[in-house]
PDB file of N, CA and C in Angstrom:
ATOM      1  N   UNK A   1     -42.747   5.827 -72.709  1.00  0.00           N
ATOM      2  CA  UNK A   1     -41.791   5.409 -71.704  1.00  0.00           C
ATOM      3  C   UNK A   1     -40.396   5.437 -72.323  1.00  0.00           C
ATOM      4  N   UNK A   2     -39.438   5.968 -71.317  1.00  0.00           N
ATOM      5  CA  UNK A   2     -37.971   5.996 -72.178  1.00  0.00           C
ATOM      6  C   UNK A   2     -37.165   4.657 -71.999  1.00  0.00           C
ATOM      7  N   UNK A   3     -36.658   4.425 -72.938  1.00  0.00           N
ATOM      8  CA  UNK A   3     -35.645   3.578 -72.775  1.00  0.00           C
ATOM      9  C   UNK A   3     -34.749   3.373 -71.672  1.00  0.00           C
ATOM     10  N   UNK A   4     -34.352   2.259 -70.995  1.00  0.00           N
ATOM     11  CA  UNK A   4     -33.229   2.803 -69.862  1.00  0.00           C
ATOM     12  C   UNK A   4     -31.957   2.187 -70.948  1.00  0.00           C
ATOM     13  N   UNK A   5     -31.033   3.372 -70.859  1.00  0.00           N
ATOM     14  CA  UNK A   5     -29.703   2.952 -71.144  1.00  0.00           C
ATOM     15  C   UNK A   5     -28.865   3.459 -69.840  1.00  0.00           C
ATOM     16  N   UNK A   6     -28.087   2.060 -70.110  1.00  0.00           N
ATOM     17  CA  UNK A   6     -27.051   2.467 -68.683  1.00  0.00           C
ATOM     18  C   UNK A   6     -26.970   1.683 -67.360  1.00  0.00           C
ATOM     19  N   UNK A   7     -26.066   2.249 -66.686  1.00  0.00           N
ATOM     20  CA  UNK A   7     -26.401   1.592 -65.264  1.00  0.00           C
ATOM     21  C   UNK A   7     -27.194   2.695 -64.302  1.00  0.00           C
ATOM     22  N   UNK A   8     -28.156   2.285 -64.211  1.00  0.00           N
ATOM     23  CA  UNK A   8     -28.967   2.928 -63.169  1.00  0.00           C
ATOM     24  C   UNK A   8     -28.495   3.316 -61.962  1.00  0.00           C
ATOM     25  N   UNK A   9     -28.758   4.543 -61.258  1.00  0.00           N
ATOM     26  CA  UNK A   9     -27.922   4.585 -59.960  1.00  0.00           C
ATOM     27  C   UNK A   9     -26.645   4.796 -59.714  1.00  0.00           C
ATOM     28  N   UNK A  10     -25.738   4.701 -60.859  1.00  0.00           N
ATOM     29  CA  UNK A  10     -24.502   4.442 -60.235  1.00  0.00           C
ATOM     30  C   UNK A  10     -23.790   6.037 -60.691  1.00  0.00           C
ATOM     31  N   UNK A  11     -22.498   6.404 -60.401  1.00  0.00           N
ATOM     32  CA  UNK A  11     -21.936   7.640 -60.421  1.00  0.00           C
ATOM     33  C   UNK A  11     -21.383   7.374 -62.097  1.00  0.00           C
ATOM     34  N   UNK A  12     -21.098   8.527 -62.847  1.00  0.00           N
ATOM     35  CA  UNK A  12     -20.485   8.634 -64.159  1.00  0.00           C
ATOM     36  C   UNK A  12     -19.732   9.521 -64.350  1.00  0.00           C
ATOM     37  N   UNK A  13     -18.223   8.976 -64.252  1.00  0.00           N
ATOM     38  CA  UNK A  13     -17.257   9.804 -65.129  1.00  0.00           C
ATOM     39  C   UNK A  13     -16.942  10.051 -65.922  1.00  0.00           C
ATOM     40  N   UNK A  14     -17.121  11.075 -66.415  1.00  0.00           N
ATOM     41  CA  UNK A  14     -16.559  11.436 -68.294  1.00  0.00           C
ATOM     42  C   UNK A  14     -15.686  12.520 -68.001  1.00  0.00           C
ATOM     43  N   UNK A  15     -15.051  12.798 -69.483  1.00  0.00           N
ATOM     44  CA  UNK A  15     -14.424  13.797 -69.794  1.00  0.00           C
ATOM     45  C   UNK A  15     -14.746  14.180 -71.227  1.00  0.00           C
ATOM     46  N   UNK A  16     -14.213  15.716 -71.847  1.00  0.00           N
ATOM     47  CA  UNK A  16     -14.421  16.242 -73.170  1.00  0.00           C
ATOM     48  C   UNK A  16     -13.646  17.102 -72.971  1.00  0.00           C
ATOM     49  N   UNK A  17     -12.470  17.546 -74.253  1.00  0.00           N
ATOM     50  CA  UNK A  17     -12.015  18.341 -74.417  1.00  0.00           C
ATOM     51  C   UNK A  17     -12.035  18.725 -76.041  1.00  0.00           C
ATOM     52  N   UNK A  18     -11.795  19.802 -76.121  1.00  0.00           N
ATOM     53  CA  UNK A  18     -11.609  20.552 -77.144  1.00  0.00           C
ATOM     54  C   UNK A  18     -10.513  19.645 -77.946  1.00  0.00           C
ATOM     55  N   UNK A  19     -10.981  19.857 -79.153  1.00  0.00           N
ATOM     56  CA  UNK A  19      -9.933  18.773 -80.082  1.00  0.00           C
ATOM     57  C   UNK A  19      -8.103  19.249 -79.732  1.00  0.00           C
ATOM     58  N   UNK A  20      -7.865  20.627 -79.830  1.00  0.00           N
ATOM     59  CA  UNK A  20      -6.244  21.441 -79.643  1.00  0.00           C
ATOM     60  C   UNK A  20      -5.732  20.660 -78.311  1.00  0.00           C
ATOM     61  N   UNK A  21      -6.781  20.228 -77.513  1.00  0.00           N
ATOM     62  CA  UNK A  21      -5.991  20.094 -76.000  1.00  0.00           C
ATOM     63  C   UNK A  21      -5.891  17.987 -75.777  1.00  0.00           C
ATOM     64  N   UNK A  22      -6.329  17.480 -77.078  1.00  0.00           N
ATOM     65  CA  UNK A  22      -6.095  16.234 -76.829  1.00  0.00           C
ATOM     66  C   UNK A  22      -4.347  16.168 -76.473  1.00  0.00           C
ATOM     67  N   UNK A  23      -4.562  14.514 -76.571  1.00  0.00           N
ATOM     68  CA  UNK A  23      -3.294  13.327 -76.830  1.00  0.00           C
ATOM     69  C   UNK A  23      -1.900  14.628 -75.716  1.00  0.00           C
ATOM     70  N   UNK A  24      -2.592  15.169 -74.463  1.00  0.00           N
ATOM     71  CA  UNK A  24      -1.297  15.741 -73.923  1.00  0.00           C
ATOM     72  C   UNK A  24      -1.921  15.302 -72.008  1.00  0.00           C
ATOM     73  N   UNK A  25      -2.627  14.490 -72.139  1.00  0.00           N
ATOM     74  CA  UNK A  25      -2.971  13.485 -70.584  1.00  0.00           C
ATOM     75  C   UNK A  25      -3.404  14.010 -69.695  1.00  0.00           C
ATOM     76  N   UNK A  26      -4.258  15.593 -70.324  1.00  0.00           N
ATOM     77  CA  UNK A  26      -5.304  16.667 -69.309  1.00  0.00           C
ATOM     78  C   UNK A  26      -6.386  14.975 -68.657  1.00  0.00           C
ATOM     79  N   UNK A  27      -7.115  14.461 -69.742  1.00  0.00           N
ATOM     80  CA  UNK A  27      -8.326  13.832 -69.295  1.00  0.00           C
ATOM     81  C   UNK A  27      -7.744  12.818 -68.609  1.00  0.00           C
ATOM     82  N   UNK A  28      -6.906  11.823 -68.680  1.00  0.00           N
ATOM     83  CA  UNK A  28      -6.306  11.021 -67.617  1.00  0.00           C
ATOM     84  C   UNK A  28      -6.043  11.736 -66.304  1.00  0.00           C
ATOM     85  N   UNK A  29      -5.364  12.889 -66.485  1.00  0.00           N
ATOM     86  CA  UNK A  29      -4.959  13.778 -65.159  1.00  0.00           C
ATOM     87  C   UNK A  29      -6.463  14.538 -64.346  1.00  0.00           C
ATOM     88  N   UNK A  30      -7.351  14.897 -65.199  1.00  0.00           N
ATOM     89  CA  UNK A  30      -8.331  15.368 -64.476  1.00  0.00           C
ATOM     90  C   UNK A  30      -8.999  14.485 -64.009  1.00  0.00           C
ATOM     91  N   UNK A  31      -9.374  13.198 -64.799  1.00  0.00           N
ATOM     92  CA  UNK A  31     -10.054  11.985 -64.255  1.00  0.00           C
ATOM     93  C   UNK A  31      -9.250  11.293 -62.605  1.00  0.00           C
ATOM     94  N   UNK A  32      -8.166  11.185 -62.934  1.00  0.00           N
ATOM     95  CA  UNK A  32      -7.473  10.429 -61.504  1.00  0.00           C
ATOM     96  C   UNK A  32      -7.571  11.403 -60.383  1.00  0.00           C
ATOM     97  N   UNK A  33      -7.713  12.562 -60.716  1.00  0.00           N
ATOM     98  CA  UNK A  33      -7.945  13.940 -59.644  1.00  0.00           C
ATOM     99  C   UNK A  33      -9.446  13.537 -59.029  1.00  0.00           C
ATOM    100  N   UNK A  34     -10.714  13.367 -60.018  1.00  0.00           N
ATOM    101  CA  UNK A  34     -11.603  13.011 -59.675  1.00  0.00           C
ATOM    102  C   UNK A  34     -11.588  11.823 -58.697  1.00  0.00           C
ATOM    103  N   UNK A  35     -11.153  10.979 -59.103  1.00  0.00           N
ATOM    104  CA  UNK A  35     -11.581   9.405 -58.914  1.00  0.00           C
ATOM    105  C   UNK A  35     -10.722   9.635 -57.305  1.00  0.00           C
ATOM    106  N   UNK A  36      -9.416  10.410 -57.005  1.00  0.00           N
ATOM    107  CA  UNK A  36      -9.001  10.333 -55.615  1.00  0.00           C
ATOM    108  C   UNK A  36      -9.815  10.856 -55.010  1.00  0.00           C
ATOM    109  N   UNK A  37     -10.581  12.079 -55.072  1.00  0.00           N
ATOM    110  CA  UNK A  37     -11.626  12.699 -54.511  1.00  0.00           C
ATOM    111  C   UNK A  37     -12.913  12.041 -54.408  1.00  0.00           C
ATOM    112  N   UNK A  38     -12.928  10.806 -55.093  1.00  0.00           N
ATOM    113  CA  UNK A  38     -14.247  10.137 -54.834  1.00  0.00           C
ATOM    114  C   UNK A  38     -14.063   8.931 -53.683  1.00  0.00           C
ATOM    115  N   UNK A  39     -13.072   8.451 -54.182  1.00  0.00           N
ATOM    116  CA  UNK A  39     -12.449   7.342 -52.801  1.00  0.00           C
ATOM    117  C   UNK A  39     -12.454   7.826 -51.964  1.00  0.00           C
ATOM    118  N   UNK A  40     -11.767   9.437 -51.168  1.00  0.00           N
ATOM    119  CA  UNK A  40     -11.836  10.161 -50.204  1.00  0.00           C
ATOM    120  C   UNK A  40     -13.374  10.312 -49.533  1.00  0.00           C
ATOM    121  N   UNK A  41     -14.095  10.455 -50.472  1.00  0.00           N
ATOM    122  CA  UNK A  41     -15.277  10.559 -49.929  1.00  0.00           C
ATOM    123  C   UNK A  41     -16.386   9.408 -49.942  1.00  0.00           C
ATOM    124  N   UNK A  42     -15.797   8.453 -50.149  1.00  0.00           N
ATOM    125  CA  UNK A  42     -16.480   7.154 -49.399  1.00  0.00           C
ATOM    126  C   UNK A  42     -16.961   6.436 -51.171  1.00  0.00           C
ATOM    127  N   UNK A  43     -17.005   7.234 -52.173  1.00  0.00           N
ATOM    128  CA  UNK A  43     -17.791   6.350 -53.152  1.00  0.00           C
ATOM    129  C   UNK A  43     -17.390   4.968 -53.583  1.00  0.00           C
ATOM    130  N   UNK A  44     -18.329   3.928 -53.684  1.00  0.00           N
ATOM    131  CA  UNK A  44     -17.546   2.593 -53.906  1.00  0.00           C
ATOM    132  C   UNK A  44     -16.847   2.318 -55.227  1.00  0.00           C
ATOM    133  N   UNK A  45     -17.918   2.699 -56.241  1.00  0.00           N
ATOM    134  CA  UNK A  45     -17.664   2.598 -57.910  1.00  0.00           C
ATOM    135  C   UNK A  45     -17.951   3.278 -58.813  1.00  0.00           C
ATOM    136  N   UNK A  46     -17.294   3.563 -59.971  1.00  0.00           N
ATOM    137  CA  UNK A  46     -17.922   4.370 -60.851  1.00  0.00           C
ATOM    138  C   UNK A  46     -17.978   3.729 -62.289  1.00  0.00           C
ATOM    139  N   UNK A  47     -18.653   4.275 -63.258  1.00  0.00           N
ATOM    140  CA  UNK A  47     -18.834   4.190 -64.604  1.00  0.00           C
ATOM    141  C   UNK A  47     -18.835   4.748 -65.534  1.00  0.00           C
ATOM    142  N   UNK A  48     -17.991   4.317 -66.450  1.00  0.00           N
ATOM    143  CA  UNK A  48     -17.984   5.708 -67.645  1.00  0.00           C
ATOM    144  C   UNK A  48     -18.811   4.747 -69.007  1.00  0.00           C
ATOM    145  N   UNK A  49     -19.720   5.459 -69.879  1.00  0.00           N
ATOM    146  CA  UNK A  49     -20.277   5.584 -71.211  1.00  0.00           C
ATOM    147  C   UNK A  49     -19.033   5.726 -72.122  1.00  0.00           C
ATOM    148  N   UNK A  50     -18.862   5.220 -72.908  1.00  0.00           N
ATOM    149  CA  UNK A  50     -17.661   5.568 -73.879  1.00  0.00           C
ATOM    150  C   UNK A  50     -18.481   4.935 -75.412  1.00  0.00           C
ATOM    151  N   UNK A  51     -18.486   5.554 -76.444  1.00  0.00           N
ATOM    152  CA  UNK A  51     -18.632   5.340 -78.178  1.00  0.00           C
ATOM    153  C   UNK A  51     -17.410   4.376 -78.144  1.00  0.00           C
ATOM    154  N   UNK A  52     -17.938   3.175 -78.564  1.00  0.00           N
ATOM    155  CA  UNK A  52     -17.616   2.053 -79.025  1.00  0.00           C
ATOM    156  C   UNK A  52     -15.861   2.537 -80.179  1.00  0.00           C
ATOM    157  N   UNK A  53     -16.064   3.491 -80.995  1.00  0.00           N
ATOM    158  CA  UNK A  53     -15.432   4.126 -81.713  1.00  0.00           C
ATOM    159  C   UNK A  53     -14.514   5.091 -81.049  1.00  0.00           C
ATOM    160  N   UNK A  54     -14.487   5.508 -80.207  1.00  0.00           N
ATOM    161  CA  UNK A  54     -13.941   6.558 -79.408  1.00  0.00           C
ATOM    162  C   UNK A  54     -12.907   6.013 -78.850  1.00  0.00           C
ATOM    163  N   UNK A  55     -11.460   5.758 -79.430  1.00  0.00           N
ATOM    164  CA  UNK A  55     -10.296   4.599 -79.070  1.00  0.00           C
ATOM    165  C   UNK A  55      -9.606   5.628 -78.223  1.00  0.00           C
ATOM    166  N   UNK A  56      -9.586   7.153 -78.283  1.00  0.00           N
ATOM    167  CA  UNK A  56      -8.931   7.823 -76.888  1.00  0.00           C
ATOM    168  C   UNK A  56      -9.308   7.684 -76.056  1.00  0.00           C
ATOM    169  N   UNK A  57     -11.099   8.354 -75.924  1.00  0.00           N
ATOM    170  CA  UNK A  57     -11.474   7.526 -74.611  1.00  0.00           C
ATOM    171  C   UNK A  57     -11.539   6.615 -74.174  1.00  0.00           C
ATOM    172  N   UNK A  58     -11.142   5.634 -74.173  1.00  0.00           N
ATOM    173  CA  UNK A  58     -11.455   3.738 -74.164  1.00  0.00           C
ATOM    174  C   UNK A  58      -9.545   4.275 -73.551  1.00  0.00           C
ATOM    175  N   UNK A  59      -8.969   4.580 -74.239  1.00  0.00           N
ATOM    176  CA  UNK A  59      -7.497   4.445 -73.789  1.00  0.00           C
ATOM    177  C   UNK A  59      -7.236   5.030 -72.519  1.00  0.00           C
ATOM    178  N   UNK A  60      -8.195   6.095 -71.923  1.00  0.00           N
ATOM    179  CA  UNK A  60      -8.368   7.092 -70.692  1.00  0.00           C
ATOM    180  C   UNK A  60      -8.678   6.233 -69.710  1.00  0.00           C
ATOM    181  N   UNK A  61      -9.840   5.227 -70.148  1.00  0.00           N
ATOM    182  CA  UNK A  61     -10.240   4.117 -69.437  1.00  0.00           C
ATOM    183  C   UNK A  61      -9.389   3.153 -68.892  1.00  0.00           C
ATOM    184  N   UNK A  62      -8.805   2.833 -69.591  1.00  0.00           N
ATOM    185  CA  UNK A  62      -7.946   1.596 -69.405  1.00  0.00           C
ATOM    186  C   UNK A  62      -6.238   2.487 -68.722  1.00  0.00           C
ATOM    187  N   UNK A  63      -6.141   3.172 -68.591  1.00  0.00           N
ATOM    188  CA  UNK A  63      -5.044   4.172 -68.025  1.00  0.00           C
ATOM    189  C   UNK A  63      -5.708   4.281 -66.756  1.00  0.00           C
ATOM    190  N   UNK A  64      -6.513   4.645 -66.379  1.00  0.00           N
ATOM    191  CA  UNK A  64      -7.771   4.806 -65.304  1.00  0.00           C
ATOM    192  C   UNK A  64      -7.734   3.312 -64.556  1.00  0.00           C
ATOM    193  N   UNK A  65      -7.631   2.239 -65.125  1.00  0.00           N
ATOM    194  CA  UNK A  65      -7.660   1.133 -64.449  1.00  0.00           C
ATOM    195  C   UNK A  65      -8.979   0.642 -64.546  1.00  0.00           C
ATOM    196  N   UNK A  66     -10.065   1.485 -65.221  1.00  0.00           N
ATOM    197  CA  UNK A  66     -11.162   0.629 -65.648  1.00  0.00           C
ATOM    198  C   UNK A  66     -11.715  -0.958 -66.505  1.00  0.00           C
ATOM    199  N   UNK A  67     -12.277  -1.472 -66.355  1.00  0.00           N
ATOM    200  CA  UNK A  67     -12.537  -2.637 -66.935  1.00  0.00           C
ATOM    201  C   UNK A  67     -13.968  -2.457 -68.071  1.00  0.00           C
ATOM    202  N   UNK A  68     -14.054  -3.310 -68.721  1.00  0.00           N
ATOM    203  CA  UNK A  68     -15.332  -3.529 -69.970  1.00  0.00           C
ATOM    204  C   UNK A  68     -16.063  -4.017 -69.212  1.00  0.00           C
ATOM    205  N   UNK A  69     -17.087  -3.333 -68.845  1.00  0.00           N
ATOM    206  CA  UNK A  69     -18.259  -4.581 -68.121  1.00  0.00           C
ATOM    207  C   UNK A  69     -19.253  -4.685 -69.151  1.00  0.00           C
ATOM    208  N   UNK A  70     -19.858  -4.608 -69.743  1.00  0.00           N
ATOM    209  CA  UNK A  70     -20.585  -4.293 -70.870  1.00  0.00           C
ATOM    210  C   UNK A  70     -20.955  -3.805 -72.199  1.00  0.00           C
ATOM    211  N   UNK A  71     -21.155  -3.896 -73.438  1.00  0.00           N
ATOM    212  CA  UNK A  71     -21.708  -3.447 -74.535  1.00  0.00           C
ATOM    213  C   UNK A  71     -23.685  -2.916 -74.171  1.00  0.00           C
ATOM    214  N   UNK A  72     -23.417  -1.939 -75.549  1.00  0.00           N
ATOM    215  CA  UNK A  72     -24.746  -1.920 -75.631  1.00  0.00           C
ATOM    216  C   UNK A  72     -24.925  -1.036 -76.904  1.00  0.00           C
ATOM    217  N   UNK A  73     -26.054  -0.927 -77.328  1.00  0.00           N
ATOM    218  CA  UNK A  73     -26.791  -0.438 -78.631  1.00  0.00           C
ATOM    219  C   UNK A  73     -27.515   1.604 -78.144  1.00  0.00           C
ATOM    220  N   UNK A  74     -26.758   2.320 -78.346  1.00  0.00           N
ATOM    221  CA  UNK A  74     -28.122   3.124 -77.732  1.00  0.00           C
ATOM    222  C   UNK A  74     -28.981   3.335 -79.209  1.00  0.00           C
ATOM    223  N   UNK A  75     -30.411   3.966 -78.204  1.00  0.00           N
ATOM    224  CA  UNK A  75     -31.201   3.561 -79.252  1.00  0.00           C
ATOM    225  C   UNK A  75     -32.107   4.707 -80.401  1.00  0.00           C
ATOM    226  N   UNK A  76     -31.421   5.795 -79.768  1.00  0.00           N
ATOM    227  CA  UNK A  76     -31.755   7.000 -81.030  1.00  0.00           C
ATOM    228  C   UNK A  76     -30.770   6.670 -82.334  1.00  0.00           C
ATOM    229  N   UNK A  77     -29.291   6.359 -82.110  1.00  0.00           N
ATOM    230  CA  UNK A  77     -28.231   6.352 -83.410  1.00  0.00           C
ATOM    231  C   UNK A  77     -27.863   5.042 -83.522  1.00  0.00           C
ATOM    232  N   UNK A  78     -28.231   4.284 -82.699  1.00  0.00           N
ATOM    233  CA  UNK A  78     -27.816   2.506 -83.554  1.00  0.00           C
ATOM    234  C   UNK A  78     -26.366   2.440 -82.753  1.00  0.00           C
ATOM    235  N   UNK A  79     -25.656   3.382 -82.680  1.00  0.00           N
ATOM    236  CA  UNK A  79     -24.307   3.324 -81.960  1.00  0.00           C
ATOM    237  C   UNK A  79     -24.045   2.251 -81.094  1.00  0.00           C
ATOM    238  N   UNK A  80     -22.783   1.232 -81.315  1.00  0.00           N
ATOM    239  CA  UNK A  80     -22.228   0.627 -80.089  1.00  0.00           C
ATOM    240  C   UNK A  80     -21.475   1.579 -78.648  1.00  0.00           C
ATOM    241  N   UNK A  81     -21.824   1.302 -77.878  1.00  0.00           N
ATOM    242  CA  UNK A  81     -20.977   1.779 -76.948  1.00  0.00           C
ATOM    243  C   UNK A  81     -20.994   1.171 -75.592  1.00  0.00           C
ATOM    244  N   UNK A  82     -19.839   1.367 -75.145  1.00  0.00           N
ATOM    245  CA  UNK A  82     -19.344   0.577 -74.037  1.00  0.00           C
ATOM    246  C   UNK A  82     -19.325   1.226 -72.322  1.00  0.00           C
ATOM    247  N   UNK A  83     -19.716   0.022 -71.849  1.00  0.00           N
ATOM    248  CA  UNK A  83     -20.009   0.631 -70.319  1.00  0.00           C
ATOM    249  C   UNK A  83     -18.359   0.335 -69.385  1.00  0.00           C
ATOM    250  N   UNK A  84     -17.964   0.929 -69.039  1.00  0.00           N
ATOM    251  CA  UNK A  84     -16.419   1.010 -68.397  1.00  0.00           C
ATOM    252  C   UNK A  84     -16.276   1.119 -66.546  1.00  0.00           C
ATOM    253  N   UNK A  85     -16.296  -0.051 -65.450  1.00  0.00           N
ATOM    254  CA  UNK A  85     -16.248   0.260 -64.157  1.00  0.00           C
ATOM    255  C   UNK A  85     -15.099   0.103 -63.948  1.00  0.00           C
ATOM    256  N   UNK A  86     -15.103   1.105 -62.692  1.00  0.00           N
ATOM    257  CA  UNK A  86     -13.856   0.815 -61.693  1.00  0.00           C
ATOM    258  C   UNK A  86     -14.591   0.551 -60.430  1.00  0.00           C
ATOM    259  N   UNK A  87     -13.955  -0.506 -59.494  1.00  0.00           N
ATOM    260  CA  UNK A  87     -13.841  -0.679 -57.619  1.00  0.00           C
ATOM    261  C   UNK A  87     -13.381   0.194 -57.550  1.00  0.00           C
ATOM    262  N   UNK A  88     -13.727   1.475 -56.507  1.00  0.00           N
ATOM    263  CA  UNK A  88     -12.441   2.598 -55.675  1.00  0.00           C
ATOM    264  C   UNK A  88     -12.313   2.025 -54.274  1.00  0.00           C
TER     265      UNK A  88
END
């Protein structure tokens, strides 16, 4: 049986870019593109996975208007990482 990590059910936004195209506000800009297109279409909330360690993404988050709802352990690498919602 697998582990559940996560929030079950709910929608997940991420982003990844190529290391050359950081720190210039593509993933903030593509994310808020998303997130208007999700309000438009009725979705209530979303959630992003973010590495505990991962202080750009966590900063995308919080630019995003997301909140910390949670920690957690996943359980192949021991890794902290953090569960991130927004209300739309």
């Amino acid at each position: 049986m697998a582990a559940r990590l996560g929030p079950a059910g709910e929608i997940e936004i991420g982003w990844r870019l190529g290391r050359a195209h950081w720190g210039r506000g593509y993933a903030t800009a593509a994310a808020g593109e998303t997130l208007d297109r999700l309000r438009a279409a009725g979705v209530a909330r979303v959630v992003a996975m973010v590495d505990a360690r991962n202080e750009r993404s966590i900063a995308v988050t919080r630019r995003l208007g997301m909140r910390l709802a949670e920690t957690f352990t996943t359980p192949a690498s021991a890794r902290q990482g953090h569960c991130y919602r927004l209300d739309l």
